[in-house]
C-alpha atoms as a PDB file:
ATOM      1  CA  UNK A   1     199.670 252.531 -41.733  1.00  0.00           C
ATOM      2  CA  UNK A   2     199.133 249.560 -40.174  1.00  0.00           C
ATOM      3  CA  UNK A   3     197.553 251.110 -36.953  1.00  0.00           C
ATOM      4  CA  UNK A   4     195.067 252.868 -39.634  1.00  0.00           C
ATOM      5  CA  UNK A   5     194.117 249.670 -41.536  1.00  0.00           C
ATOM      6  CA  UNK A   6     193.211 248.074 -38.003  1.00  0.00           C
ATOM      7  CA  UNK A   7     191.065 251.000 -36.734  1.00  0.00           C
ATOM      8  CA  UNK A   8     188.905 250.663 -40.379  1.00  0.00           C
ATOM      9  CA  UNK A   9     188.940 247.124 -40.318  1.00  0.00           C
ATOM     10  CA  UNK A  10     187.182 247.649 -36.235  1.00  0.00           C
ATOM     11  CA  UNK A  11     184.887 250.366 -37.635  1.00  0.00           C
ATOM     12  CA  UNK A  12     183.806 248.059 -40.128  1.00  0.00           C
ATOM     13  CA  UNK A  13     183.355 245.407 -37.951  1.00  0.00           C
ATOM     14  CA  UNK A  14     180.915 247.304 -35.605  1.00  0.00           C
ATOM     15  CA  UNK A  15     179.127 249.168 -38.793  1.00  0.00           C
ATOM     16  CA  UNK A  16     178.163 245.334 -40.106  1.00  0.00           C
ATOM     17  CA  UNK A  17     177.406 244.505 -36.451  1.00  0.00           C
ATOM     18  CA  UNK A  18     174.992 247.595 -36.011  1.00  0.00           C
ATOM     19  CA  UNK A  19     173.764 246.302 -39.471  1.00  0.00           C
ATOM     20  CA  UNK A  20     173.544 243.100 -39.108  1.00  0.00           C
ATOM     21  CA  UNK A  21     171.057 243.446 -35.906  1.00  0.00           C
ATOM     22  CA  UNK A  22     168.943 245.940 -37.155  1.00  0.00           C
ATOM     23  CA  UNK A  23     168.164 243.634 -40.088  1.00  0.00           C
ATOM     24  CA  UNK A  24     167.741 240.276 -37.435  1.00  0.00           C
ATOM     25  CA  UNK A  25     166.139 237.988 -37.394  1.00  0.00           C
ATOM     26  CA  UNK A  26     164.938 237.881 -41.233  1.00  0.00           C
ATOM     27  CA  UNK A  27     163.958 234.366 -40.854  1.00  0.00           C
ATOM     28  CA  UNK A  28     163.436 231.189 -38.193  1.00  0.00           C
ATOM     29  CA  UNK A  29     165.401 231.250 -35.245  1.00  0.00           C
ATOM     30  CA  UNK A  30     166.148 227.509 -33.955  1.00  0.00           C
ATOM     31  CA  UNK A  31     165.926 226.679 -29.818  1.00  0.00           C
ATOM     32  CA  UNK A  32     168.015 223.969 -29.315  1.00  0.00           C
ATOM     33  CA  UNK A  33     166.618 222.553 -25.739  1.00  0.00           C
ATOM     34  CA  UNK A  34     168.923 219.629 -24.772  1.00  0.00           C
ATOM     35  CA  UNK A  35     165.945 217.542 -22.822  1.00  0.00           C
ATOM     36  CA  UNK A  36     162.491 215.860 -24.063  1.00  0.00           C
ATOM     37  CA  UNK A  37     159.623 217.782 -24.436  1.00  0.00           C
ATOM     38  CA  UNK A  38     157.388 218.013 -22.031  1.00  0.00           C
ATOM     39  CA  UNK A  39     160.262 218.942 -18.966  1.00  0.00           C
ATOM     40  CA  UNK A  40     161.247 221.828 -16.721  1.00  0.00           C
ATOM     41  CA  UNK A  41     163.305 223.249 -19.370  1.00  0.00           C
ATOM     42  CA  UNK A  42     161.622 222.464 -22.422  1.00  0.00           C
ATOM     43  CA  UNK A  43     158.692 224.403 -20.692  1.00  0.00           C
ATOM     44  CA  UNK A  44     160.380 227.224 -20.183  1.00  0.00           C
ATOM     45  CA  UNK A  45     162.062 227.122 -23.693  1.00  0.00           C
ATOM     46  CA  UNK A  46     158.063 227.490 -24.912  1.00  0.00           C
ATOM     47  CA  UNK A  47     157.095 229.743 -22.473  1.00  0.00           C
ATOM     48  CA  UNK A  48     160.016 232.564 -24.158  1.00  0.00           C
ATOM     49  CA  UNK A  49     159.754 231.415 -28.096  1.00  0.00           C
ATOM     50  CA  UNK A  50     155.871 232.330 -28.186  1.00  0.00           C
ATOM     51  CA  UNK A  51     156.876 235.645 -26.824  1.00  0.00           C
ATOM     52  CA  UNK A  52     159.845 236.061 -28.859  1.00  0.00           C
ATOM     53  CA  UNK A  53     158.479 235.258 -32.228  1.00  0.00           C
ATOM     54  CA  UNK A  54     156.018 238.112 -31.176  1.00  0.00           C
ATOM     55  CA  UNK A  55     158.291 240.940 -30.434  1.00  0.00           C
ATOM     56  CA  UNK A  56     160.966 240.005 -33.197  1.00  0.00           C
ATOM     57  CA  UNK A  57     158.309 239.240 -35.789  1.00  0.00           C
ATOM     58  CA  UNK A  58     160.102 235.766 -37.208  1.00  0.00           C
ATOM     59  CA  UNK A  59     159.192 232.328 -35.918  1.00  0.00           C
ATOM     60  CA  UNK A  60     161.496 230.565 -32.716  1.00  0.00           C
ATOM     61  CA  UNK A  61     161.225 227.036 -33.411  1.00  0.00           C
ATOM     62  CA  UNK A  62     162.037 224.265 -30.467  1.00  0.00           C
ATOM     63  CA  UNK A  63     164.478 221.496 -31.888  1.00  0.00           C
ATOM     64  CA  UNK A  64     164.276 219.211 -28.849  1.00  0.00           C
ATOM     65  CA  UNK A  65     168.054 217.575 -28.689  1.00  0.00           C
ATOM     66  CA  UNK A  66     168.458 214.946 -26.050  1.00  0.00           C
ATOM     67  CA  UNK A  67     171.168 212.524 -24.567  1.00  0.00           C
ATOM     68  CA  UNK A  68     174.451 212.060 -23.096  1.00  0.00           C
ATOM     69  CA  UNK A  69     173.619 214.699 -20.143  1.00  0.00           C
ATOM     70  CA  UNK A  70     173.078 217.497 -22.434  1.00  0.00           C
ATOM     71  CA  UNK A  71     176.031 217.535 -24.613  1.00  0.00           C
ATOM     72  CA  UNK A  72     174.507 216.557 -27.569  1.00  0.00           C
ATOM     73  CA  UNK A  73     172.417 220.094 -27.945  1.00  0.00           C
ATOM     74  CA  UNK A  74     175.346 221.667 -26.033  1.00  0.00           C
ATOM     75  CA  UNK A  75     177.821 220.502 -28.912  1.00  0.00           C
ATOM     76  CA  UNK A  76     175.642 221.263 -31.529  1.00  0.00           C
ATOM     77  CA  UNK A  77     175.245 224.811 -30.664  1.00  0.00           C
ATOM     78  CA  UNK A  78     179.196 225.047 -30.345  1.00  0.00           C
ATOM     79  CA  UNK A  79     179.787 224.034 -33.465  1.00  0.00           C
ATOM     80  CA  UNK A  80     176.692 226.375 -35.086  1.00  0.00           C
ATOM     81  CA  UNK A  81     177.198 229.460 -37.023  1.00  0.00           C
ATOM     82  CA  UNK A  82     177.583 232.769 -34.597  1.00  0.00           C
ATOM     83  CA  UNK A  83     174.512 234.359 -36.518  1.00  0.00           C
ATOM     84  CA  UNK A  84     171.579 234.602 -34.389  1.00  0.00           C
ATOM     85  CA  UNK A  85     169.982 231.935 -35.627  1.00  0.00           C
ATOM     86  CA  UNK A  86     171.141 228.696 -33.165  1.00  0.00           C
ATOM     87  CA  UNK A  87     170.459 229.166 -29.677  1.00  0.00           C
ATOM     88  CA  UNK A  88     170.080 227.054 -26.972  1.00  0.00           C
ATOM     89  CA  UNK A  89     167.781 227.021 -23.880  1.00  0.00           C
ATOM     90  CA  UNK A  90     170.130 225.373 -21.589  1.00  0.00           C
ATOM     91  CA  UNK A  91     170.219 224.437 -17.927  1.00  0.00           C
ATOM     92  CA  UNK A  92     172.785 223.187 -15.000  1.00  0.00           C
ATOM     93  CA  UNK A  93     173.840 219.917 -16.006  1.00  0.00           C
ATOM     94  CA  UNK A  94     174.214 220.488 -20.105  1.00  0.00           C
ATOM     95  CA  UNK A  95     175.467 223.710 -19.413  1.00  0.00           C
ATOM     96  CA  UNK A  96     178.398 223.396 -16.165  1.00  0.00           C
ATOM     97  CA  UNK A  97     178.411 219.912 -15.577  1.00  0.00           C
ATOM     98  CA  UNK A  98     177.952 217.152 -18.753  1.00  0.00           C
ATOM     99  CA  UNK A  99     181.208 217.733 -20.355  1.00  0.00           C
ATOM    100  CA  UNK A 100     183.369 217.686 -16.911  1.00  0.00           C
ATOM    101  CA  UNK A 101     181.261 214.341 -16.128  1.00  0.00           C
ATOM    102  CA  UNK A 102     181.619 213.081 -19.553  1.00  0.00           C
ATOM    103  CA  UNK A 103     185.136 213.848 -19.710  1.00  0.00           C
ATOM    104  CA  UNK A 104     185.097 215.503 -23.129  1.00  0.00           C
ATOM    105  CA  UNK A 105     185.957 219.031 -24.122  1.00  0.00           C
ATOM    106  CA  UNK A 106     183.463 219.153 -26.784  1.00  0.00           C
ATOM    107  CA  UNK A 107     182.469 222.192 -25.411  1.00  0.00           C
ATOM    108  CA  UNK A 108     182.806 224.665 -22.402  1.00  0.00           C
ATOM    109  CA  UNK A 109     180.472 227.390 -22.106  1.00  0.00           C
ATOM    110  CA  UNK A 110     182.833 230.135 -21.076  1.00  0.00           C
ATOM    111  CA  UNK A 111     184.853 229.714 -24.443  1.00  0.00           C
ATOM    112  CA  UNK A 112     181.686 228.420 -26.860  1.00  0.00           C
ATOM    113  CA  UNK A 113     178.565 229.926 -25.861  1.00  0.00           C
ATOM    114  CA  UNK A 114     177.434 233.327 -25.158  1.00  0.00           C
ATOM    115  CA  UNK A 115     175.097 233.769 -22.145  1.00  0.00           C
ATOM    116  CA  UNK A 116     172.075 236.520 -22.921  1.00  0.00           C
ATOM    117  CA  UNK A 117     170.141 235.761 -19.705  1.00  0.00           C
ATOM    118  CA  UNK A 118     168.639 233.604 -17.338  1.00  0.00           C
ATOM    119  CA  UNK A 119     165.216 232.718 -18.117  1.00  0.00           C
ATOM    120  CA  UNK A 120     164.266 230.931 -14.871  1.00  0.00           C
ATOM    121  CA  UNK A 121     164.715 229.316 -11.653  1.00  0.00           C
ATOM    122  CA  UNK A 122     163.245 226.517 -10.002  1.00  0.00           C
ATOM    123  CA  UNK A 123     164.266 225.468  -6.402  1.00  0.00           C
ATOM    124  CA  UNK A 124     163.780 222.084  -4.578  1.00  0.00           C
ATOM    125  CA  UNK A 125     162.474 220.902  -2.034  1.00  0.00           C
ATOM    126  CA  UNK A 126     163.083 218.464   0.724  1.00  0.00           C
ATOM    127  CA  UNK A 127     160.364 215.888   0.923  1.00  0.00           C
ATOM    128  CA  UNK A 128     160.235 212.946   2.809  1.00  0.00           C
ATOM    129  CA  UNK A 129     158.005 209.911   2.702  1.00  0.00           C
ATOM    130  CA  UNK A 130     155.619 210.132   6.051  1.00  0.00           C
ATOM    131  CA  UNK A 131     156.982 207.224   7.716  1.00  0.00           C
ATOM    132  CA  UNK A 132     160.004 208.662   8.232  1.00  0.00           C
ATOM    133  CA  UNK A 133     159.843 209.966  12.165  1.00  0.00           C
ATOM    134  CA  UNK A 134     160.990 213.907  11.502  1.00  0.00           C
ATOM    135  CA  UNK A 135     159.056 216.982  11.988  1.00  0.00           C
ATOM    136  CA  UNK A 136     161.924 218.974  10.451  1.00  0.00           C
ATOM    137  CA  UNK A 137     164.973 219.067   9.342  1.00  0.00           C
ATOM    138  CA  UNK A 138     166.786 219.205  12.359  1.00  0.00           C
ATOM    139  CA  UNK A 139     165.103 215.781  12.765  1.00  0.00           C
ATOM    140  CA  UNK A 140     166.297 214.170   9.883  1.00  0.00           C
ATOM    141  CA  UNK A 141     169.785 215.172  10.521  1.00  0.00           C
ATOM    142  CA  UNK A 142     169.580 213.390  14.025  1.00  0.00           C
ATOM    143  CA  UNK A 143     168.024 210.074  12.246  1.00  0.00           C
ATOM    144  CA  UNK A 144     171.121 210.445   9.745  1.00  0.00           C
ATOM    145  CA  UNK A 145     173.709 210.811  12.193  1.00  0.00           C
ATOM    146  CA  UNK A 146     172.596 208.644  14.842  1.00  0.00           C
ATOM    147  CA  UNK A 147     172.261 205.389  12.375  1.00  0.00           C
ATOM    148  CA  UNK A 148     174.406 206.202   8.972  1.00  0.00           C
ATOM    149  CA  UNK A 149     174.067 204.806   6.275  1.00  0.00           C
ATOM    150  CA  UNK A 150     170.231 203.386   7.196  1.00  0.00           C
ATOM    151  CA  UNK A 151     168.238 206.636   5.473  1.00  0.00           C
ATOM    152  CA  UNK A 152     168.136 206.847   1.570  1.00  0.00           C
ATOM    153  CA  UNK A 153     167.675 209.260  -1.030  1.00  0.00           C
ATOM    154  CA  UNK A 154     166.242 208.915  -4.185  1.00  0.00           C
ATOM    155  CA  UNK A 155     168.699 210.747  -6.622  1.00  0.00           C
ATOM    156  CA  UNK A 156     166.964 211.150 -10.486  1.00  0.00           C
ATOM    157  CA  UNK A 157     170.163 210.812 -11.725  1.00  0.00           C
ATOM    158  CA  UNK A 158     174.161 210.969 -11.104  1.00  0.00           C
ATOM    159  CA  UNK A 159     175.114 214.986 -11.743  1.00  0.00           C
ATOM    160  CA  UNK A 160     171.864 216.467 -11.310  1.00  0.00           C
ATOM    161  CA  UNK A 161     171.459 219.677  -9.168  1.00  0.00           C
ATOM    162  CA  UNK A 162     169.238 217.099  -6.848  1.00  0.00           C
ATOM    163  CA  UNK A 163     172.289 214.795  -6.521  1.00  0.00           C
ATOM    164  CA  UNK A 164     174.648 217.583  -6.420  1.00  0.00           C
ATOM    165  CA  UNK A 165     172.954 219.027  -3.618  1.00  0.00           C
ATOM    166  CA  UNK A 166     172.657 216.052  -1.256  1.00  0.00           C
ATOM    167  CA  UNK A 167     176.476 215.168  -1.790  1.00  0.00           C
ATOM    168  CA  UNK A 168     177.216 218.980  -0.655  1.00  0.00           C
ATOM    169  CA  UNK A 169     174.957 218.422   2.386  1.00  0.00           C
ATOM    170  CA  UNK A 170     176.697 215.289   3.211  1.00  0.00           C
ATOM    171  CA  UNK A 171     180.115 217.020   2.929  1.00  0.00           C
ATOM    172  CA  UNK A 172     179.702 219.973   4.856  1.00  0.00           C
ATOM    173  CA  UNK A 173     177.324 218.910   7.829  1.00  0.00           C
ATOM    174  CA  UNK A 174     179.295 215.381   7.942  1.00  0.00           C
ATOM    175  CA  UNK A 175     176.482 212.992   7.689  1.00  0.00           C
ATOM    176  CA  UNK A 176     176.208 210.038   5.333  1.00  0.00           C
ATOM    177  CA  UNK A 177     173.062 208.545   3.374  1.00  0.00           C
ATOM    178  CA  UNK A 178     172.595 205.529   0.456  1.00  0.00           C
ATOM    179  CA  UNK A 179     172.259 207.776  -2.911  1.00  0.00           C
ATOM    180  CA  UNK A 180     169.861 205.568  -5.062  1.00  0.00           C
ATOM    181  CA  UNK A 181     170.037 206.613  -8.874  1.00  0.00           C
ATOM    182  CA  UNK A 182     167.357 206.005 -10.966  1.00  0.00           C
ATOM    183  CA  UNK A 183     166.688 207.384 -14.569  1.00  0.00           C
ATOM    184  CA  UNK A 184     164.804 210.190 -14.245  1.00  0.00           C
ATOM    185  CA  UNK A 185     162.196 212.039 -11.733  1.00  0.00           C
ATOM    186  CA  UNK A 186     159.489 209.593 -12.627  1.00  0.00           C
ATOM    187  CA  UNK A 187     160.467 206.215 -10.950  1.00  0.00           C
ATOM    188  CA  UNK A 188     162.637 208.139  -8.560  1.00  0.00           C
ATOM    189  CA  UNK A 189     159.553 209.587  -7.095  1.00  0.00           C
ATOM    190  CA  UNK A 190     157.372 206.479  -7.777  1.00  0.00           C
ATOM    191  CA  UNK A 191     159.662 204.340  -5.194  1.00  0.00           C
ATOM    192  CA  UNK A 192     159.795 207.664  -3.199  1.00  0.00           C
ATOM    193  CA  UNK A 193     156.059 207.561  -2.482  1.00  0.00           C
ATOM    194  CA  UNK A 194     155.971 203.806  -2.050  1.00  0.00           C
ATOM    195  CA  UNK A 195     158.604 204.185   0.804  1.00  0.00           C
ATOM    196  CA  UNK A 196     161.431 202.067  -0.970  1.00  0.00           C
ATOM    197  CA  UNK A 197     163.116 205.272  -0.504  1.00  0.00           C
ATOM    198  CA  UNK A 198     163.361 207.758   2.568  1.00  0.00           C
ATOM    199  CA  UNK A 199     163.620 211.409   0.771  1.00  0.00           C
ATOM    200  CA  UNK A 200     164.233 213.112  -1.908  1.00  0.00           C
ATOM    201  CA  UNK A 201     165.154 216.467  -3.781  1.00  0.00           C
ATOM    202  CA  UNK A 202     162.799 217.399  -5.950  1.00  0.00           C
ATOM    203  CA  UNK A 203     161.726 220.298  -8.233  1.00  0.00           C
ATOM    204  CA  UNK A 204     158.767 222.049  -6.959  1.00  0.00           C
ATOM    205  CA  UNK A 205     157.134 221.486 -10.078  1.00  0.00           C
ATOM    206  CA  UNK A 206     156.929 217.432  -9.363  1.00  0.00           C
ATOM    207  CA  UNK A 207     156.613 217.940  -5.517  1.00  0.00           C
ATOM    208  CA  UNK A 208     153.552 220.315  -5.163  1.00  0.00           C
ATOM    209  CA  UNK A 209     150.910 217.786  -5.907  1.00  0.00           C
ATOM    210  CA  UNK A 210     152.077 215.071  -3.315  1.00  0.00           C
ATOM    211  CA  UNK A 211     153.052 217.483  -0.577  1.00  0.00           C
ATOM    212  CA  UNK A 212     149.555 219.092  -1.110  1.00  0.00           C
ATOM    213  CA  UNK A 213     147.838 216.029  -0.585  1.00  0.00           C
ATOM    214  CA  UNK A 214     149.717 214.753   2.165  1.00  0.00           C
ATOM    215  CA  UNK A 215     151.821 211.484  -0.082  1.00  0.00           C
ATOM    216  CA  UNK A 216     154.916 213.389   1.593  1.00  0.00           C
ATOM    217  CA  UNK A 217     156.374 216.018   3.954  1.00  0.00           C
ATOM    218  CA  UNK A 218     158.195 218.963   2.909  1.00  0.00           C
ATOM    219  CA  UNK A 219     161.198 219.983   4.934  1.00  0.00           C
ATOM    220  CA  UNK A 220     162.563 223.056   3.396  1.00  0.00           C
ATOM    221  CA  UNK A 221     163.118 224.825  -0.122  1.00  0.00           C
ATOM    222  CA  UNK A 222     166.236 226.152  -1.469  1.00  0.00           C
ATOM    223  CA  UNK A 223     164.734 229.145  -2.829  1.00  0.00           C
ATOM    224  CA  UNK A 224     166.111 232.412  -1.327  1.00  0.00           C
ATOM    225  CA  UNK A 225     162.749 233.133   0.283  1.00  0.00           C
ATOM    226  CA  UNK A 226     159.419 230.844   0.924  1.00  0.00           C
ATOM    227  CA  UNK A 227     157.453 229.684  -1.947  1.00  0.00           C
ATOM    228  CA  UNK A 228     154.006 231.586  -2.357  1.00  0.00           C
ATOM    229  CA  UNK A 229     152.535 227.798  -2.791  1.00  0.00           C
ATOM    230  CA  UNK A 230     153.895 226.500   0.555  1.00  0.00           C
ATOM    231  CA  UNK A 231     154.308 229.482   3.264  1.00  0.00           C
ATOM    232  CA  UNK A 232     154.708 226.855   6.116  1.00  0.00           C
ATOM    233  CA  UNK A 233     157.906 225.293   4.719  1.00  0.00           C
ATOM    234  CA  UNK A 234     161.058 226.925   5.535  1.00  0.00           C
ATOM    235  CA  UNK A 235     164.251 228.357   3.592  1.00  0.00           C
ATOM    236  CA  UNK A 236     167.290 226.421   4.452  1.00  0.00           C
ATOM    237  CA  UNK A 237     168.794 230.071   4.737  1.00  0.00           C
ATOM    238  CA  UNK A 238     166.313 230.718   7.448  1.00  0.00           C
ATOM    239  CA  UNK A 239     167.200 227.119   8.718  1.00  0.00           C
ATOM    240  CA  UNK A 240     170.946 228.702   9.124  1.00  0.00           C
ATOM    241  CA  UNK A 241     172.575 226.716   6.004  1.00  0.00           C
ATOM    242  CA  UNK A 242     172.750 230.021   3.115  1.00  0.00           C
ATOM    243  CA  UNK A 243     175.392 227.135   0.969  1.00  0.00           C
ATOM    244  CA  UNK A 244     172.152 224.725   0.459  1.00  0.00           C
ATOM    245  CA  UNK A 245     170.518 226.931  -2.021  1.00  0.00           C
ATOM    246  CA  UNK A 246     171.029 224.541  -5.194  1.00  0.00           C
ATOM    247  CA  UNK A 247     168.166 225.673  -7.979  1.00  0.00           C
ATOM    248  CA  UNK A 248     167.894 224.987 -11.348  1.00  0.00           C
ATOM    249  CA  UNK A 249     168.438 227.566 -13.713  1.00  0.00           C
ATOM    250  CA  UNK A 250     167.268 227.742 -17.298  1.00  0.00           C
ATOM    251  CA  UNK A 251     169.030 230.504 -19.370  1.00  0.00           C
ATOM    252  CA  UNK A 252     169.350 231.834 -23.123  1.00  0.00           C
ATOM    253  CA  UNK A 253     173.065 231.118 -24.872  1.00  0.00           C
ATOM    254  CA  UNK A 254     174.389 232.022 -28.715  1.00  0.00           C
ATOM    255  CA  UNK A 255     177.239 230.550 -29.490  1.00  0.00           C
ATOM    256  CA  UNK A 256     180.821 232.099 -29.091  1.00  0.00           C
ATOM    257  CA  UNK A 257     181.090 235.547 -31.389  1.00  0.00           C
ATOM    258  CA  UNK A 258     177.468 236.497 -31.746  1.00  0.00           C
ATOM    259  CA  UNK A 259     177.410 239.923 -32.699  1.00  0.00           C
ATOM    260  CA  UNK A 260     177.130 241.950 -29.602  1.00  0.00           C
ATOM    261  CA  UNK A 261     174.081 244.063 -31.169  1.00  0.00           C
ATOM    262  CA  UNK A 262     172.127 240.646 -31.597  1.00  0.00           C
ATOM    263  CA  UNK A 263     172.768 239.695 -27.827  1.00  0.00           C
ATOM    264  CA  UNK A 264     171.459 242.880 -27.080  1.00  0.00           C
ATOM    265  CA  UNK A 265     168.365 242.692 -28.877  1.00  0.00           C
ATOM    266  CA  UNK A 266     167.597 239.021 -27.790  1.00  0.00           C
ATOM    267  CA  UNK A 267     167.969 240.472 -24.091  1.00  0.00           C
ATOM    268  CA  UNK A 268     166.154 243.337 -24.356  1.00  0.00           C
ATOM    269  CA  UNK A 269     162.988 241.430 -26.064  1.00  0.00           C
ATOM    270  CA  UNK A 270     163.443 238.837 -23.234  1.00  0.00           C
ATOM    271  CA  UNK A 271     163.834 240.808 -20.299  1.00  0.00           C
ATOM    272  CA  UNK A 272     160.375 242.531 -21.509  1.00  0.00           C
ATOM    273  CA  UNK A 273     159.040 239.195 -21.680  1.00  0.00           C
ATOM    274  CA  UNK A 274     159.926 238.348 -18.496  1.00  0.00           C
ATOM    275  CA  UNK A 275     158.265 240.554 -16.665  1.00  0.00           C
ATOM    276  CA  UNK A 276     155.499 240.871 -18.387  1.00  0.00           C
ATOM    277  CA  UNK A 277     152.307 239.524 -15.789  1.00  0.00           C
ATOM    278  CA  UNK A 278     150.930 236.364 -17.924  1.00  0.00           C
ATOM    279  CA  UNK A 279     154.400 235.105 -18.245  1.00  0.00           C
ATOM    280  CA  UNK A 280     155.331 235.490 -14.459  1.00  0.00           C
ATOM    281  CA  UNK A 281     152.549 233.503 -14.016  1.00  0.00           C
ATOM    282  CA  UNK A 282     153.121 230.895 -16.279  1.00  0.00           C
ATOM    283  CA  UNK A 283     156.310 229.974 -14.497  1.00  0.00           C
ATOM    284  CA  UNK A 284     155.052 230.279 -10.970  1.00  0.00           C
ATOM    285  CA  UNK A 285     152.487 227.458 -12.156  1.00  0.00           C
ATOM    286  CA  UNK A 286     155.628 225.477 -12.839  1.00  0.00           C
ATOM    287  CA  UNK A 287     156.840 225.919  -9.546  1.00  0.00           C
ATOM    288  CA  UNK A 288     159.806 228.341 -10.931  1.00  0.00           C
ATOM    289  CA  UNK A 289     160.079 232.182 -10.841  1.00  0.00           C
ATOM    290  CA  UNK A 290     160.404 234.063 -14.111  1.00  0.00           C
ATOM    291  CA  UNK A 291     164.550 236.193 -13.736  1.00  0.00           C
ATOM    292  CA  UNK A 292     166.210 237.890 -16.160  1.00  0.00           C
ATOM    293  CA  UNK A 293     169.775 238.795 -15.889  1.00  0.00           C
ATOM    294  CA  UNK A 294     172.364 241.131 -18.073  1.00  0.00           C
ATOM    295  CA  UNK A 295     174.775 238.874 -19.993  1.00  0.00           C
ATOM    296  CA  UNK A 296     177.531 240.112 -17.055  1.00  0.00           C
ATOM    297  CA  UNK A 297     175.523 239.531 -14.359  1.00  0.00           C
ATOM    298  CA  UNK A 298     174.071 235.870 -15.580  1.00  0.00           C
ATOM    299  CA  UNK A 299     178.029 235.062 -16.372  1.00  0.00           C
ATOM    300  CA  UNK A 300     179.078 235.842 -13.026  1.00  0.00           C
ATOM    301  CA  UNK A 301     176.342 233.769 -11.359  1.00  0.00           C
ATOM    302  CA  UNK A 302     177.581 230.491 -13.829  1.00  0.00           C
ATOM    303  CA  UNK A 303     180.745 231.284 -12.498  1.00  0.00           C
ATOM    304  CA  UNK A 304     180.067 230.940  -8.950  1.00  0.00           C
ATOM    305  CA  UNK A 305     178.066 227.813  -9.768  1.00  0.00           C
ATOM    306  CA  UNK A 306     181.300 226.079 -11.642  1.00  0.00           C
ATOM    307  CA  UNK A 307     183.237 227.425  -8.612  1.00  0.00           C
ATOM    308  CA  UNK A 308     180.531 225.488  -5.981  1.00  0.00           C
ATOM    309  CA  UNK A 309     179.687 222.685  -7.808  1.00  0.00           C
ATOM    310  CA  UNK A 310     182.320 221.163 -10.102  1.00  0.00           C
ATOM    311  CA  UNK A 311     184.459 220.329  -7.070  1.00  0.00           C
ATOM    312  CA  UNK A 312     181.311 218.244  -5.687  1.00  0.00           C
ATOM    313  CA  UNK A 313     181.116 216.455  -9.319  1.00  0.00           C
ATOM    314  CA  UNK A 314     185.097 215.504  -9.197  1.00  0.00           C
ATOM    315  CA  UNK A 315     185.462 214.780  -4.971  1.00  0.00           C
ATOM    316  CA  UNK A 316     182.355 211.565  -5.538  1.00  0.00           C
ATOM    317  CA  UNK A 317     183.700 211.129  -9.014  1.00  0.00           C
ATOM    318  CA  UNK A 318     180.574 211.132 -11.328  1.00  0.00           C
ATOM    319  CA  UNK A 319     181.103 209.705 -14.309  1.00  0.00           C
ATOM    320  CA  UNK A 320     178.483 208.940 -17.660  1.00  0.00           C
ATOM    321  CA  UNK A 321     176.648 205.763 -17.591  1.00  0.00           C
END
């Protein structure tokens, strides 16, 4: 009897699920995007909820949540109700690394959030301010390990995928450089193109306009193949190092027990959108490329990313400001 009250309670379960997506969304859906406006991700977040309210007929609305890394949007999504209704546009550092950084288990997206798909991503570039004497990257390695220490690198922030990146590169290739924080992209680039500062890793979004008009020298991209924008500048797969291929993602998440027929219908409206022509283009003028994954296949690439990256974030010991 008690086998038979569990199979009707399961049946029910999946009738109200069936139900309960077929009727959703009846009314606004909430983005929670945990930077400013105006950002990579933010962008992206407005690129999708135009689309969205489209195909799903009910208004997406952007509730910009900022601070602490992330984890303020990140928590509040966590702690939402599993209906279809809270989701969150999130990105590397709110989603894999702000709580391990912040050392609080407010939230951890494998037990509180549901990912739907990738949305985006953006790779970064090596730039370097022109007085620095290398052609390439081969060069700059040379200048790194024949004087370390004396090269420095303008870092937008402790945990970012730009920070993240240049303490891998100093790990594996056994070179050292001065890792100058600064609050953001904007003065980080500022002393870049002054020359306080040697290089960088930047978005392509910030980069393009200086490395067009000769402020600064790209090196490579991280991107698995060469940017439409800048042919010249090499892959660092091409260069032979596959590991340096740190992007930033931006991706959908629900919170932990959405109903399975709601994920589906949220990735099957944004995988349309996704490839649809204006909207490819829309994020290729951000310097990103428009990628939708399944739920599956966008877990198992945040999974490799925890397994490359959190061990960076605890071996130089990043901690909140």
């Amino acid at each position: 009897m008690k086998a038979l009250w569990t199979a009707v309670a399961v049946v029910a379960a999946l009738v109200n699920g069936a139900a309960m997506s077929q009727e959703w969304p009846t009314h606004t859906v909430k983005l929670l995007v945990p930077y400013p406006a105006g950002g990579n991700v933010d962008s992206a977040a407005r690129i999708v909820a135009d689309r969205l309210q489209d195909k799903l007929g009910q208004p997406f609305v952007i509730e910009n949540k900022s601070g602490a890394g992330g984890m303020i949007a990140g928590e509040a999504l966590a702690k939402s109700p599993n209906d279809g209704y809270t989701l969150m546009v999130g990105a590397n550092g709110p989603v894999l690394f702000a709580p391990e950084i912040n050392k609080r288990d407010a939230y951890r997206w494998k037990r509180d959030f549901v990912p739907i798909s990738s949305i985006s991503m953006t790779p970064l570039l090596l730039e370097i301010h022109p007085s620095v004497k290398a052609a390439t990257f081969a060069d700059l390695l040379a200048l790194a390990k024949a004087d370390p220490g004396k090269l420095t690198m303008a870092s937008p922030g402790a945990g970012t995928t730009n920070h993240l990146l240049s303490e891998l590169m100093q790990s594996k290739l056994n070179v050292n450089w001065v890792t100058a924080h600064y609050r953001g992209n904007a003065p980080a680039t500022n002393d870049l193109l002054g020359g306080q500062v040697q290089f960088a890793f930047d978005q392509v979004s910030v980069s393009l306009q200086y490395i067009k008009s000769g402020m600064l020298r790209a090196l490579a991209v991280t991107s698995p193949h060469r940017l439409k924008s800048m042919p010249d500048v090499p892959t660092f797969t091409e260069l032979g190092y596959p590991d340096f291929d740190g992007q930033t993602f931006t991706g959908l998440f629900a919170p932990a027990g959405t109903p399975a027929a709601i994920v589906d219908k949220l990735h099957g409206a944004l995988v349309a959108i996704l490839k649809e022509p204006s909207v490819v283009d829309k994020f290729e003028k951000l310097g990103a490329e428009a990628m939708p994954m399944t739920p599956a296949e966008f877990t198992a690439y945040l999974d490799r990313e925890d397994a490359k990256w959190l061990p960076i974030v605890r071996k130089v010991a990043i901690k909140a400001e």
